[in-house]
N, C-alpha and C. Protein backbone atom coordinates (compact mmCIF):
# COMPACT_ATOMS: atom_id res chain seq x y z
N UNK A 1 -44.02 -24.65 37.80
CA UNK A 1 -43.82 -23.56 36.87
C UNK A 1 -45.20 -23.12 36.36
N UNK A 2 -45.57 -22.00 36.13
CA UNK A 2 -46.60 -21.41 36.15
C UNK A 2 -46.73 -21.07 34.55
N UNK A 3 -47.83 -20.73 34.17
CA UNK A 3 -48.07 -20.67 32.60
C UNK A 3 -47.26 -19.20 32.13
N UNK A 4 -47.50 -18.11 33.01
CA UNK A 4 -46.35 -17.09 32.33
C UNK A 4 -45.33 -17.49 32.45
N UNK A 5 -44.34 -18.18 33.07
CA UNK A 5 -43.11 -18.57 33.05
C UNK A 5 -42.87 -19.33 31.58
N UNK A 6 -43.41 -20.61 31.70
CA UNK A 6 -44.05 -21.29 29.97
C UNK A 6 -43.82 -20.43 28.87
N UNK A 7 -44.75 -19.44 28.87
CA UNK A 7 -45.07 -18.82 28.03
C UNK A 7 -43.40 -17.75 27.56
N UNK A 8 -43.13 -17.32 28.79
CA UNK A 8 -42.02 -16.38 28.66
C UNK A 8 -40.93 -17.54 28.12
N UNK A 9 -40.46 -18.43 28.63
CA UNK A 9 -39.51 -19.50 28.62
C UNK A 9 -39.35 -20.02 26.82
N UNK A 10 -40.83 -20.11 26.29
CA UNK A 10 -41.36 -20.96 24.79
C UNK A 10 -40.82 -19.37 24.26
N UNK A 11 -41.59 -18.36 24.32
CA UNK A 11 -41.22 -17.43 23.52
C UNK A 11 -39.12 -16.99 23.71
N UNK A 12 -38.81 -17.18 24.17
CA UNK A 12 -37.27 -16.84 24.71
C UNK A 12 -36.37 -17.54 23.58
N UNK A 13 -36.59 -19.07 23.76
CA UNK A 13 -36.33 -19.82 23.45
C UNK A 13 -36.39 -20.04 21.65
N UNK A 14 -37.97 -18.94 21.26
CA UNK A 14 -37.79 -19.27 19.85
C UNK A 14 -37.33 -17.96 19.37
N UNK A 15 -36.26 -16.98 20.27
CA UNK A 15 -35.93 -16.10 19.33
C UNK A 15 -35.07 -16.06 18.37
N UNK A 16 -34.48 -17.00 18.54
CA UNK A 16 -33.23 -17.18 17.16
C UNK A 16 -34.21 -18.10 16.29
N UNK A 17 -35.15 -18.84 15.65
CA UNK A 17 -35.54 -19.35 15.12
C UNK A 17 -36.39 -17.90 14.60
N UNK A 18 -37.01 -17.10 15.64
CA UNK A 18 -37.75 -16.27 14.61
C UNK A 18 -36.67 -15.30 13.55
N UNK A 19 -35.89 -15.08 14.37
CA UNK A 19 -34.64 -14.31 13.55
C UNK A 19 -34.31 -15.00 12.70
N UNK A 20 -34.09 -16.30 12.38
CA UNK A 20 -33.62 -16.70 11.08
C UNK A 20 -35.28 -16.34 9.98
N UNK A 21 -35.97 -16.74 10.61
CA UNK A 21 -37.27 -16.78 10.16
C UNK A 21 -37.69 -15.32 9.71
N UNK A 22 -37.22 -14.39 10.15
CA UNK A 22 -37.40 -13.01 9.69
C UNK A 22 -36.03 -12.97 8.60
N UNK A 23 -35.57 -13.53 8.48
CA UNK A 23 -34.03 -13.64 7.47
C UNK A 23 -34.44 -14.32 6.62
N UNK A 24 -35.23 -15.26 6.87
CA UNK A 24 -36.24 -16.21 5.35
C UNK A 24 -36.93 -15.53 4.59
N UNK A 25 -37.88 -14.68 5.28
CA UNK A 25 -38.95 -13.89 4.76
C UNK A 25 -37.84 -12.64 3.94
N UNK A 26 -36.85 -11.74 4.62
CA UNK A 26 -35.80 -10.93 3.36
C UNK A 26 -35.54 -11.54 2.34
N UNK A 27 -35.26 -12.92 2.31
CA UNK A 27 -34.69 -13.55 1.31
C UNK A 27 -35.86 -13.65 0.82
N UNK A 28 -37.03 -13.65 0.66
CA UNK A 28 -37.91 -14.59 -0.77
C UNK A 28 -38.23 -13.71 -1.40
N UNK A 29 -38.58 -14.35 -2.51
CA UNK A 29 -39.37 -12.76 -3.85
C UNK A 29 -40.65 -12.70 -3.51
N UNK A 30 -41.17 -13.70 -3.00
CA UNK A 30 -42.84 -13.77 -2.70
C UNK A 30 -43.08 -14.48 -1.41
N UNK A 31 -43.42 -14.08 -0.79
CA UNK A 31 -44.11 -15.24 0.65
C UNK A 31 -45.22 -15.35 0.53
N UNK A 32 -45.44 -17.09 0.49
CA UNK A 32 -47.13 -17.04 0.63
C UNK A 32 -47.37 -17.61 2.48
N UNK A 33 -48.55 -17.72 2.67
CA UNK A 33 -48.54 -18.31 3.78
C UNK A 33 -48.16 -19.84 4.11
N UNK A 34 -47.77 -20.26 2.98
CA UNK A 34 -48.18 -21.69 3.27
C UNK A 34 -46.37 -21.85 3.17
N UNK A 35 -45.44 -20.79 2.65
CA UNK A 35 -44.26 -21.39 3.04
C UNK A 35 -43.89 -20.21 4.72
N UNK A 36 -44.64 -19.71 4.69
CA UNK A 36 -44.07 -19.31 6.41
C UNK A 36 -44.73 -20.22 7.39
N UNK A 37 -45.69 -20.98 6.78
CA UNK A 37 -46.42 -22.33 7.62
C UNK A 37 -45.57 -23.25 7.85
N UNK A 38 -44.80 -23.30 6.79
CA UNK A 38 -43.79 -24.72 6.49
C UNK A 38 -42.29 -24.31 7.41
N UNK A 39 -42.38 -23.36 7.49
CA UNK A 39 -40.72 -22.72 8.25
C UNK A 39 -41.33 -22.58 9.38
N UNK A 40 -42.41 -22.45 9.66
CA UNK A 40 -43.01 -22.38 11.41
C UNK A 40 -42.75 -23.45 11.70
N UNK A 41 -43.21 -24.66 11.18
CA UNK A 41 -43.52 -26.01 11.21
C UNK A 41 -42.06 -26.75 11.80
N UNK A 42 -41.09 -26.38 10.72
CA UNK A 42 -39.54 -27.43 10.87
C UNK A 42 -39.16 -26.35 11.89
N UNK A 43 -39.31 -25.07 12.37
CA UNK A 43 -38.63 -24.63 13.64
C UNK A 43 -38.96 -25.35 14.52
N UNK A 44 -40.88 -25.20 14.88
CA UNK A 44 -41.91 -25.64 16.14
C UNK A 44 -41.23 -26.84 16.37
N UNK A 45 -41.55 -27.84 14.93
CA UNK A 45 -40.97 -29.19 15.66
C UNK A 45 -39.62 -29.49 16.60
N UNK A 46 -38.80 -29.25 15.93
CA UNK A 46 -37.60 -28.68 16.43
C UNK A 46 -37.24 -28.60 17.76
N UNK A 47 -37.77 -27.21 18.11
CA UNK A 47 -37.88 -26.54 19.55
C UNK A 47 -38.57 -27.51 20.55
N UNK A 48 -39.68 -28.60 19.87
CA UNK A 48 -40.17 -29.24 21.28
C UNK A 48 -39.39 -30.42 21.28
N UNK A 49 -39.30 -31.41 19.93
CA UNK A 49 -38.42 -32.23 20.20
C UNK A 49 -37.13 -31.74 20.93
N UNK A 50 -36.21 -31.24 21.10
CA UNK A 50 -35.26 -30.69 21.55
C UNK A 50 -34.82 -31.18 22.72
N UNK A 51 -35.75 -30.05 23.84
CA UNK A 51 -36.49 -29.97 25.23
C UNK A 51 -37.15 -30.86 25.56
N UNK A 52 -37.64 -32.23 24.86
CA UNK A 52 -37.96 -33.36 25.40
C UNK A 52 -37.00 -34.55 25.41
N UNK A 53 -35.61 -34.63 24.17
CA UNK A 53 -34.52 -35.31 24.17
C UNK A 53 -33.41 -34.94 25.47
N UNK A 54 -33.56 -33.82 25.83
CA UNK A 54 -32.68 -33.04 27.00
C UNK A 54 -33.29 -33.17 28.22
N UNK A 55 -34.65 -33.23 28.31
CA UNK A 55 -35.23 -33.99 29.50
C UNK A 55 -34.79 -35.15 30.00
N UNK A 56 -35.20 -36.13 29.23
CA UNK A 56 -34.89 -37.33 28.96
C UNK A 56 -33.63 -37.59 29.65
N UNK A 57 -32.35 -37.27 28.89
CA UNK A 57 -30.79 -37.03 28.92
C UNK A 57 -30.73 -36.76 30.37
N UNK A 58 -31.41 -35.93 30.85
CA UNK A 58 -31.00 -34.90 32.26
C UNK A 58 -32.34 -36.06 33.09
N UNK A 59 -33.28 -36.83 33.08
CA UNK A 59 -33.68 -37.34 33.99
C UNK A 59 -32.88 -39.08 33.76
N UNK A 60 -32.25 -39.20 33.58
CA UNK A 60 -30.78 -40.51 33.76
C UNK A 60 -29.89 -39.56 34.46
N UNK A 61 -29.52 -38.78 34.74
CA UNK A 61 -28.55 -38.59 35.93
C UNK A 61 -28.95 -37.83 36.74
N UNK A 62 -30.05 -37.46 37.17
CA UNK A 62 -30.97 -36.74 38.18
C UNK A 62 -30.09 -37.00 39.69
N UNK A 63 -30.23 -38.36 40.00
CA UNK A 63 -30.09 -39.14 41.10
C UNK A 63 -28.81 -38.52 41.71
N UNK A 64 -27.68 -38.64 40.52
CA UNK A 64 -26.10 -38.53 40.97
C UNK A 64 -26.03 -36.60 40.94
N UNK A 65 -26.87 -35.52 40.61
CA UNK A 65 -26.96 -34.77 40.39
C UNK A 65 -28.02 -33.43 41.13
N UNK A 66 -28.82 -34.08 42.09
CA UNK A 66 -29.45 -33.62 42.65
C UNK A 66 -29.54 -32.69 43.70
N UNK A 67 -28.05 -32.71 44.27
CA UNK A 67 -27.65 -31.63 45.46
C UNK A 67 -27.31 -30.61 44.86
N UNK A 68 -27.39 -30.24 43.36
CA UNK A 68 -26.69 -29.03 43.16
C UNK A 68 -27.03 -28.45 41.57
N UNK A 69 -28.48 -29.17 41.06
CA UNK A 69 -29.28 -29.40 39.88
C UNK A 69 -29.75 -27.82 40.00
N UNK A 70 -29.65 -27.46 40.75
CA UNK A 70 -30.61 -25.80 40.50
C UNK A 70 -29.42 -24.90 40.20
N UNK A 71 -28.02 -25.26 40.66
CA UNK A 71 -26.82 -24.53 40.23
C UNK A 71 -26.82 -24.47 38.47
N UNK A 72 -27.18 -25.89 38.08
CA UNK A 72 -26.50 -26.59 36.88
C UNK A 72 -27.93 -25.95 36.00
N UNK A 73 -28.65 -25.74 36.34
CA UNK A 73 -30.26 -25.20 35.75
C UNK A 73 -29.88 -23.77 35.63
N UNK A 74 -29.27 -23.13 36.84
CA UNK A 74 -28.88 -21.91 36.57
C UNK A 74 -28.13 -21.00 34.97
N UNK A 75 -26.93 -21.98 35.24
CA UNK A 75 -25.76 -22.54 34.31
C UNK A 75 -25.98 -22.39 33.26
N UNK A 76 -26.92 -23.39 33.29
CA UNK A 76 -27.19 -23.67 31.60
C UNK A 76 -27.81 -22.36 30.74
N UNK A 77 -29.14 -22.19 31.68
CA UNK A 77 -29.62 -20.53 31.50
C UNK A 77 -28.87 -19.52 31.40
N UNK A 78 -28.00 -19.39 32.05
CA UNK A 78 -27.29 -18.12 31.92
C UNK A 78 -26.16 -18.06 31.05
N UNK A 79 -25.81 -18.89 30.26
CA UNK A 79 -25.02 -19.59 29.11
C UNK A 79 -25.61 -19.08 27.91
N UNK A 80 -27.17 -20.16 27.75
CA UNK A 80 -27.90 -19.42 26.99
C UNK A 80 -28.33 -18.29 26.86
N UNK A 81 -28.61 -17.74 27.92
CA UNK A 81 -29.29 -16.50 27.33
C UNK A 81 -27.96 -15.47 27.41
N UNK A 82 -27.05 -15.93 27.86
CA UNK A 82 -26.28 -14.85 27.40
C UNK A 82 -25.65 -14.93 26.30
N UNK A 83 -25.38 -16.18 25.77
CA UNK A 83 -25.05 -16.05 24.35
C UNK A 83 -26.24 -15.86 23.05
N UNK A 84 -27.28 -15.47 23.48
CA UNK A 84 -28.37 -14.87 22.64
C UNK A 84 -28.03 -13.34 22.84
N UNK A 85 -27.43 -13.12 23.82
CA UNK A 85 -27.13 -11.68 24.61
C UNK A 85 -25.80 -11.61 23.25
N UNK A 86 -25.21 -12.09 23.28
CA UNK A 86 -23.43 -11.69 22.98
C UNK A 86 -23.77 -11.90 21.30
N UNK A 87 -24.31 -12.85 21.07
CA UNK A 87 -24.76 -13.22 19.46
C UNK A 87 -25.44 -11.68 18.94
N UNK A 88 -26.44 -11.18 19.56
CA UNK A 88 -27.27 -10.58 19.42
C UNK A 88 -26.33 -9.00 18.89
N UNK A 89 -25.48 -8.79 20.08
CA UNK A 89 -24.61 -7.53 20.12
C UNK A 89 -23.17 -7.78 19.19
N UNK A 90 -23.02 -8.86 18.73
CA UNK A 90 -21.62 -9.25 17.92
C UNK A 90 -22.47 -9.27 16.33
N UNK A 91 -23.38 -9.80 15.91
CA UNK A 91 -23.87 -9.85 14.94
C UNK A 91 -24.72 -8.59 13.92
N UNK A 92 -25.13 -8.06 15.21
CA UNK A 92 -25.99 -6.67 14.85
C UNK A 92 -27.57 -6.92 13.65
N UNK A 93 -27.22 -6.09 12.99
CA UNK A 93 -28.79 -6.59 11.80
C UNK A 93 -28.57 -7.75 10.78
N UNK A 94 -27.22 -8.32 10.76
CA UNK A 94 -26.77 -9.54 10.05
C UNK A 94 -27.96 -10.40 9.73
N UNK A 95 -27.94 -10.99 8.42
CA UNK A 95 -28.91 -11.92 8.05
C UNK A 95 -28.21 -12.90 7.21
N UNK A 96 -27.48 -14.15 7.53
CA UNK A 96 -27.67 -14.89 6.38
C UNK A 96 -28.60 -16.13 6.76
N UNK A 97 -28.86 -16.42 5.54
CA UNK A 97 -29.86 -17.18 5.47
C UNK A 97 -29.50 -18.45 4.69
N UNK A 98 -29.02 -19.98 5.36
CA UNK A 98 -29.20 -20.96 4.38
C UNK A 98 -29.42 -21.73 3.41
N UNK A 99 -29.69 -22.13 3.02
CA UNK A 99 -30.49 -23.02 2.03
C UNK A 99 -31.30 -24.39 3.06
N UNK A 100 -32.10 -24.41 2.98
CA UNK A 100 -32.72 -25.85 3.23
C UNK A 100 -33.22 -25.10 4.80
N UNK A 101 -34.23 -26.34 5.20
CA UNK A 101 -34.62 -26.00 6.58
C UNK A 101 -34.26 -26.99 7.72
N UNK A 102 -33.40 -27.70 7.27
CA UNK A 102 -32.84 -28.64 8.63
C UNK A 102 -31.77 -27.90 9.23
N UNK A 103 -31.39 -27.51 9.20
CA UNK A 103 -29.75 -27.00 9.00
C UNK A 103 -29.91 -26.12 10.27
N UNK A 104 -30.86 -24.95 9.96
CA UNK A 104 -31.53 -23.77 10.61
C UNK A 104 -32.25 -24.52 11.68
N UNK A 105 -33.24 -25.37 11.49
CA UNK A 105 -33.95 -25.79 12.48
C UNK A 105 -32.87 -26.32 13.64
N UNK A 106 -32.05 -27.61 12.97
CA UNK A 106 -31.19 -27.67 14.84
C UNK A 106 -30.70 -26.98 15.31
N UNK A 107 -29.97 -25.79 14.55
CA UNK A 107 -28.99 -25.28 15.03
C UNK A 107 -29.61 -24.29 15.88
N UNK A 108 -30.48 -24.25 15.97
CA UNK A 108 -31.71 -22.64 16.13
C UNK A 108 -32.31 -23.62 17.65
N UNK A 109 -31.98 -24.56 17.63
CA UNK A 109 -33.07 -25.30 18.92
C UNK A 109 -31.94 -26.20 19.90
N UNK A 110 -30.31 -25.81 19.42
CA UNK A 110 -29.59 -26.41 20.53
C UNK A 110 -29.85 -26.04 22.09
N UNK A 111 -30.39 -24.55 21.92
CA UNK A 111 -30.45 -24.42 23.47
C UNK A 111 -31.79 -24.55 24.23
N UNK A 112 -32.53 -25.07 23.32
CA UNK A 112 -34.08 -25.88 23.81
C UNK A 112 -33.20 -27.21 23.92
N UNK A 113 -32.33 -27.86 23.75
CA UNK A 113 -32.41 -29.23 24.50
C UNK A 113 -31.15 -29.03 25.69
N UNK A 114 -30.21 -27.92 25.46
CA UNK A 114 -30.02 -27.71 27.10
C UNK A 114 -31.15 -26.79 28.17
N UNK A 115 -31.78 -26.48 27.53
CA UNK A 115 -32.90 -26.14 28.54
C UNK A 115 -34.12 -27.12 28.82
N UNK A 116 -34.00 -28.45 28.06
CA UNK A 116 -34.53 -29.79 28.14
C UNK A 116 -33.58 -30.46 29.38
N UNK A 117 -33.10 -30.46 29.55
CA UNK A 117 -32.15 -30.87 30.73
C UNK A 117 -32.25 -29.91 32.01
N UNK A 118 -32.57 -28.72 31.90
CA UNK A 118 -32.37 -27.83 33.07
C UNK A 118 -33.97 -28.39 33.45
N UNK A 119 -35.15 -28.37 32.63
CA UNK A 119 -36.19 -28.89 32.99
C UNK A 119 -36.26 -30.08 33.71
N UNK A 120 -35.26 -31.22 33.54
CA UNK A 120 -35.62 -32.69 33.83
C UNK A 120 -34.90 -31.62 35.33
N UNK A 121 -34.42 -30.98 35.97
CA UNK A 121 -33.76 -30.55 36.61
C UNK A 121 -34.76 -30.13 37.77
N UNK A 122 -35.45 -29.42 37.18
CA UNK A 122 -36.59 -28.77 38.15
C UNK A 122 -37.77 -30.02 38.52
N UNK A 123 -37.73 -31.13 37.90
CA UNK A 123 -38.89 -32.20 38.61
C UNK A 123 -40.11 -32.08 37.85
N UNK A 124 -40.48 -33.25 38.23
CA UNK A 124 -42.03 -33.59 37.33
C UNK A 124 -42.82 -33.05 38.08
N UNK A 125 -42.65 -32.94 39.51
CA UNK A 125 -43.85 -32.64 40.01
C UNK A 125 -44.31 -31.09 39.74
N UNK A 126 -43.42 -30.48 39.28
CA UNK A 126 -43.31 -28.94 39.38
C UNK A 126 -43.39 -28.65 37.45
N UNK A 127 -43.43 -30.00 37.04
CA UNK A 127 -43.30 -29.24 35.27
C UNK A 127 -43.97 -30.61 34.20
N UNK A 128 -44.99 -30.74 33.42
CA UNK A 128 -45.44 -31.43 32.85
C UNK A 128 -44.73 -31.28 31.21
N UNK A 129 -43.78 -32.12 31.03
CA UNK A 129 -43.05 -32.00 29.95
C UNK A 129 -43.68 -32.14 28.86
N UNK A 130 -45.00 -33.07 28.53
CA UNK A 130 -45.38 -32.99 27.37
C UNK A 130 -46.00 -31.60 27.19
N UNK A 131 -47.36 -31.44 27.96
CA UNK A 131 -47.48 -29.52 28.00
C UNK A 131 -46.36 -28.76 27.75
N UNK A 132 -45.17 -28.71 28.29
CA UNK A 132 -43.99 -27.85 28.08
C UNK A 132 -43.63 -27.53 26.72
N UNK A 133 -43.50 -29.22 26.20
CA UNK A 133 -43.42 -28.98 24.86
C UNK A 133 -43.78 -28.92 23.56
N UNK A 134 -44.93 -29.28 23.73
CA UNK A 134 -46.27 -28.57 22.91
C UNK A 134 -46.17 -26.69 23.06
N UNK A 135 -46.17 -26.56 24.30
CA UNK A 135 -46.06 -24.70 24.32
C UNK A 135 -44.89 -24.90 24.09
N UNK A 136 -44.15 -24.86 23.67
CA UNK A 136 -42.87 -24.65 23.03
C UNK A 136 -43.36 -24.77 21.33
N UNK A 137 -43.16 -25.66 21.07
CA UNK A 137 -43.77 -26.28 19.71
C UNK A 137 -44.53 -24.94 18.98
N UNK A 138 -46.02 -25.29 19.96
CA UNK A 138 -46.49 -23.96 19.16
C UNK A 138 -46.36 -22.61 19.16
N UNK A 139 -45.39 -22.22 20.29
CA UNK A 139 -45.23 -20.71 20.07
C UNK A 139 -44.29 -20.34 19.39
N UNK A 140 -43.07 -21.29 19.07
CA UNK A 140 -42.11 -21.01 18.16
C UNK A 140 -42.89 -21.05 16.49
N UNK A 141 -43.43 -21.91 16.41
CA UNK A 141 -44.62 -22.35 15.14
C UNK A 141 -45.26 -21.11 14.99
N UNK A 142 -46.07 -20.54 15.61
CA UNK A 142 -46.90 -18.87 15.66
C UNK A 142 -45.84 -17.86 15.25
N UNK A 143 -44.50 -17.76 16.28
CA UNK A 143 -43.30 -16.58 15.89
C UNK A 143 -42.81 -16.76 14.74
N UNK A 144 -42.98 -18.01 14.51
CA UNK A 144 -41.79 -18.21 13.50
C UNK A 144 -42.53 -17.79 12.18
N UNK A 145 -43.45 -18.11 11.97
CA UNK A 145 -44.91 -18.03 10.99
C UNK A 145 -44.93 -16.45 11.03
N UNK A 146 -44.95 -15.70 11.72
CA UNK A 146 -44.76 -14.59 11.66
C UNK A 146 -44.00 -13.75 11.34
N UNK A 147 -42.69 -14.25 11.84
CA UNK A 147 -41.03 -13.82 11.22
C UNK A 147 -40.98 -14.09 9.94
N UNK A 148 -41.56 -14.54 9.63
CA UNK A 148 -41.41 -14.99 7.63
C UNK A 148 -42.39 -13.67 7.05
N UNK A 149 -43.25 -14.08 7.65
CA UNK A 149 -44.03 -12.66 7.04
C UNK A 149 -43.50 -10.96 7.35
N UNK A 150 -42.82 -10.81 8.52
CA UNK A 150 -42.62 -9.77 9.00
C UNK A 150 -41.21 -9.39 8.16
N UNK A 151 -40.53 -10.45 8.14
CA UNK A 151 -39.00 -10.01 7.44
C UNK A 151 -39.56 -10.04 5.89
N UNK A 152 -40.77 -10.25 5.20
CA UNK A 152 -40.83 -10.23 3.71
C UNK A 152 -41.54 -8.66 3.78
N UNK A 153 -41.69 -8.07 4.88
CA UNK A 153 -42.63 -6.78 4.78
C UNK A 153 -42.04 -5.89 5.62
N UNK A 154 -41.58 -6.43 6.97
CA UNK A 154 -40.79 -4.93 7.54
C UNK A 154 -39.11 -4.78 6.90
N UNK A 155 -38.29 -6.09 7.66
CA UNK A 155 -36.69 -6.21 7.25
C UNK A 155 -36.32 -6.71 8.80
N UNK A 156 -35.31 -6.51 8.78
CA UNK A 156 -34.22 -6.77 9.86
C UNK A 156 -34.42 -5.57 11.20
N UNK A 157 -35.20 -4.73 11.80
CA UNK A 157 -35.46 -3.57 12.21
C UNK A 157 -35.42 -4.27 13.74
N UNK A 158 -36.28 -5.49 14.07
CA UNK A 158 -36.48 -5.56 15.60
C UNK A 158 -35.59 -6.85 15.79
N UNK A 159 -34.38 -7.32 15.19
CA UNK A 159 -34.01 -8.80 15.24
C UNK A 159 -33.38 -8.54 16.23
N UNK A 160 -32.16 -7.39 16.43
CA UNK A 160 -31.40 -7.28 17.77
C UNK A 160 -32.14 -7.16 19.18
N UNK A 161 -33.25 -6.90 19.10
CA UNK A 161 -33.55 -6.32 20.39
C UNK A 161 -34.68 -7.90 20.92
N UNK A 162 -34.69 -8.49 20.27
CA UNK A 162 -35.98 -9.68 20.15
C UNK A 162 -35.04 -10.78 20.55
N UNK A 163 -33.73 -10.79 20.44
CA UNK A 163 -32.42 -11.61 20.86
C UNK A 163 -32.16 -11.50 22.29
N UNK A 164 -32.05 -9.89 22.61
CA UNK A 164 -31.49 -9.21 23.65
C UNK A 164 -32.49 -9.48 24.68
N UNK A 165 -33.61 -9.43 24.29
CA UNK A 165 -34.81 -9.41 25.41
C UNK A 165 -35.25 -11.06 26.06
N UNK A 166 -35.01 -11.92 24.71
CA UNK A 166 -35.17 -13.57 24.84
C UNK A 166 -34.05 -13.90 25.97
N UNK A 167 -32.76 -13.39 25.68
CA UNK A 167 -31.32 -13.73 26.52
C UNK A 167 -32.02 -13.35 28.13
N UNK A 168 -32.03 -12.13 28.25
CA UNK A 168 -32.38 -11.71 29.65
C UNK A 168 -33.26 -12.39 30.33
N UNK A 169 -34.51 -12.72 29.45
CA UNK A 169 -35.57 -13.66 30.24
C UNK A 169 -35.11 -14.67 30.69
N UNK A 170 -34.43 -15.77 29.60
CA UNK A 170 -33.64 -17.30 29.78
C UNK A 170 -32.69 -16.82 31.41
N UNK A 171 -32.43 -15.84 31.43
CA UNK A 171 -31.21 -15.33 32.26
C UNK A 171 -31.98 -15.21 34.00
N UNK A 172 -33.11 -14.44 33.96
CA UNK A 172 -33.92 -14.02 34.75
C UNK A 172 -34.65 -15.18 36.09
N UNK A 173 -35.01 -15.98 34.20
CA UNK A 173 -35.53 -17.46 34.97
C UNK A 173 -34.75 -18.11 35.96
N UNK A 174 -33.66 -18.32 35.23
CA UNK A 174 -32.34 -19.41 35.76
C UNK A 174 -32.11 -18.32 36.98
N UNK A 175 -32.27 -17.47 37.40
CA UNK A 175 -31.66 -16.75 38.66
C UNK A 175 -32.91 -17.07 40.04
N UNK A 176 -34.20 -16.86 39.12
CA UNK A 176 -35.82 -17.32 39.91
C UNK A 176 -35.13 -18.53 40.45
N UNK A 177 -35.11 -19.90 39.41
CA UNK A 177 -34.97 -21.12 39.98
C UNK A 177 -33.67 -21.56 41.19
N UNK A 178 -32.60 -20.35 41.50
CA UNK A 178 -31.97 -20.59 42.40
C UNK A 178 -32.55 -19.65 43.63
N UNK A 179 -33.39 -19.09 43.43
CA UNK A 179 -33.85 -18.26 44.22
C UNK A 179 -34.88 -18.83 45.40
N UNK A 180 -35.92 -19.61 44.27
CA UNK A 180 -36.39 -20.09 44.76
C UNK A 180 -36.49 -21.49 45.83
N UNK A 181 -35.12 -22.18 45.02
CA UNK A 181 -34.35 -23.25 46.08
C UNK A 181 -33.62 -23.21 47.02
N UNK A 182 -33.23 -21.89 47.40
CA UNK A 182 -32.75 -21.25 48.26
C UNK A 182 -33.56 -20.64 49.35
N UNK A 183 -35.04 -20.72 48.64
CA UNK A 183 -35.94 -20.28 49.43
C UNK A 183 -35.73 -18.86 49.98
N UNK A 184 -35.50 -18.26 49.24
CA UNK A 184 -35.52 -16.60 49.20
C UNK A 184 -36.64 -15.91 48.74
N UNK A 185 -37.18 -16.65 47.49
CA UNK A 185 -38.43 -15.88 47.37
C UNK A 185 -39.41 -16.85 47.61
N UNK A 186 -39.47 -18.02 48.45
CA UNK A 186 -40.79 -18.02 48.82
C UNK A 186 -41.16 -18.12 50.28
């Protein structure tokens, strides 16, 4: 997997975390930086632990699973990103916003640890999981840090389309990785 893939995959992945995170920033009377630091922080962590517990999970049954792991990689992707797709179009500019930051953080990173499993899926030789999830980590940490600031200064304006666009990518990928095991595109 190649660093734009990474890159596209980490950013995809933290769009519902930035959306709550742009729903944090509506809610406060004041944002300083140091609490959109702190909501970057419990997303980032989040998002990499996740995708490294789902690795894990998905490299214990590799063995019994292997004739048909790029189906199940597919699967999972196109699950996710389409329910970022269906969330995205059922919810519209909706914002609620919790209390506390655990709550938000797992719920916002369930589909980083089924996409922690579609990874143990694709092989070590082809994906360095700690790198993976460090770029995960920190790009949700950067968006999310940003979504606090952006929802205390713009609003709710780009949340649908930042959903819609994350879904398709997650979607895009998972179609590459059967593509490519199929040896169609290479």
């Amino acid at each position: 997997m190649g660093i734009g893939e990474l890159l596209l995959i980490a950013c995809s992945l933290a769009m519902d975390a930035f959306a709550v995170s742009v729903c944090r920033g509506l809610s406060m009377k004041r944002v300083s930086v140091r609490d959109a630091c702190i909501a970057g922080l419990w997303f980032g962590l989040f998002q990499a632990l996740m995708p490294l517990i789902g690795w894990f999970l998905g490299a214990q049954f590799i063995d019994y699973i292997e004739v048909f792991d790029h189906w199940i990689a597919f699967g999972l992707l196109l699950l996710i990103g389409g329910n970022m797709i269906f969330d995205a179009v059922r919810e519209g500019e909706q914002c609620d916003v919790p209390k506390g930051m655990l709550l938000p953080a797992l719920a916002t990173s369930i589909d980083a640890l089924a996409m922690g499993v579609a990874f143990s899926m694709i092989g070590q030789d082809c994906l360095n999981i700690w790198g993976t999830v460090l770029a995960i980590g920190l790009v949700t940490f950067i968006l999310c840090v940003a979504g606090v600031l952006i929802g205390s200064y713009f609003g709710t304006r780009f949340l649908r389309g930042a959903k819609i666009a994350g879904g398709i990518v997650l979607i895009l990928i998972g179609a590459k990785i059967v593509l490519d095991h199929l040896h169609i595109l290479s």
